[in-house]
Protein backbone atom coordinates (compact mmCIF):
# COMPACT_ATOMS: atom_id res chain seq x y z
CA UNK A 1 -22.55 35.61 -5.73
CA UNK A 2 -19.96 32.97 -4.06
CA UNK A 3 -15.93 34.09 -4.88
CA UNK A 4 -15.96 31.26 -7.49
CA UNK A 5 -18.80 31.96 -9.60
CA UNK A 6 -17.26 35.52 -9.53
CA UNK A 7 -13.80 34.49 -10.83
CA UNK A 8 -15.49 31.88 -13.38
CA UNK A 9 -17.63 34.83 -14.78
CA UNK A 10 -14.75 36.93 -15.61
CA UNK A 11 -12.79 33.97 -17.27
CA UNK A 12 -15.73 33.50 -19.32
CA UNK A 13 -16.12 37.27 -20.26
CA UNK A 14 -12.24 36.76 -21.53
CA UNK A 15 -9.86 37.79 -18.63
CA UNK A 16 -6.63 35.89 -18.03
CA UNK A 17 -6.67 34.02 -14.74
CA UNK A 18 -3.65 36.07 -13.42
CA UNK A 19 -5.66 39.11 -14.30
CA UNK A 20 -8.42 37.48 -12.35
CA UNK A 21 -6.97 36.24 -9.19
CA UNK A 22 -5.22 39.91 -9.06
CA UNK A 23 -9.13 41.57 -9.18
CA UNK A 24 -10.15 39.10 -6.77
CA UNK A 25 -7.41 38.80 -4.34
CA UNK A 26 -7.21 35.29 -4.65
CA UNK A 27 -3.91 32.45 -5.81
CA UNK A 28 -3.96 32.28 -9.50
CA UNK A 29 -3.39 28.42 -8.79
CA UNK A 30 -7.17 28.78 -7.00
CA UNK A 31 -8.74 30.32 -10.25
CA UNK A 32 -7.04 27.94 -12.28
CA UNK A 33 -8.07 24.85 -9.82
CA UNK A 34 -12.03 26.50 -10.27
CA UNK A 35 -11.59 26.24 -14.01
CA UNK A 36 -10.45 22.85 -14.08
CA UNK A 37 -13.25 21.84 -11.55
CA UNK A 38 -15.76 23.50 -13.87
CA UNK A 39 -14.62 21.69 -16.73
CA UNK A 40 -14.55 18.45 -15.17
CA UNK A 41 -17.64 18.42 -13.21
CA UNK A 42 -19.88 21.43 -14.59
CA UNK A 43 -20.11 23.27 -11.16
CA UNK A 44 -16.99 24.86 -9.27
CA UNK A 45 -18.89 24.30 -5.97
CA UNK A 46 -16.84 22.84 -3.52
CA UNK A 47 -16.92 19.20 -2.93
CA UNK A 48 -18.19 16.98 0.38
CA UNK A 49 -16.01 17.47 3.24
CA UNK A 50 -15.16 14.20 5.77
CA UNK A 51 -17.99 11.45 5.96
CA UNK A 52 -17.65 8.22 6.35
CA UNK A 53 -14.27 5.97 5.10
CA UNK A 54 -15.04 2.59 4.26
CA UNK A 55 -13.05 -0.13 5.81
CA UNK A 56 -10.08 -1.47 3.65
CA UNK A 57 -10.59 -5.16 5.50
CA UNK A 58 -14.00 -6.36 7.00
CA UNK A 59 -14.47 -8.21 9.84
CA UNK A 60 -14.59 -11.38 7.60
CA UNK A 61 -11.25 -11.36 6.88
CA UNK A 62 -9.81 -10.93 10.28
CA UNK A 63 -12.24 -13.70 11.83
CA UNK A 64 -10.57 -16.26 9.20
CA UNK A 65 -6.72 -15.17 9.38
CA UNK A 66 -7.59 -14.94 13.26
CA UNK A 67 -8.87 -18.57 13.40
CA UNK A 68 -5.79 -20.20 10.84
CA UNK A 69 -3.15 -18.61 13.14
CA UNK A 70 -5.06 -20.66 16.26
CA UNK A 71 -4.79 -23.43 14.57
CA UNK A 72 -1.18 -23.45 13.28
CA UNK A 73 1.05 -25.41 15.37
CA UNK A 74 3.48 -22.91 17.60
């Protein structure tokens, strides 16, 4: 059983989370943090790490600012 699922089962059975990051080892702000992620999402599994960041400004954009700034007298 993963560390999480661990701590969530002994908040559910009625421990405090200080009493449960003490049992574990862990931060109490890390229990609490795996509660609120429960709540929020139903699963304290840990979300997707990197992948891919959209551009903020396609290539569109910087074709047409590129071309008015040719054009504009110097």
């Amino acid at each position: 059983m993963d560390l999480r699922e661990r701590a969530l089962a002994r908040l559910e059975e009625g421990e405090t989370s200080r009493e449960v990051a003490a049992a574990l080892r862990v931060a109490v702000s890390s229990v609490i943090k795996w509660a609120a992620r429960k709540r929020r999402l139903g699963s304290a599994a840990p979300g997707k790490m990197g992948g891919h960041r959209p551009y903020l400004i396609d290539g569109s954009i910087v074709l047409s600012s590129w071309a008015r700034s040719s054009e504009m007298p110097t």
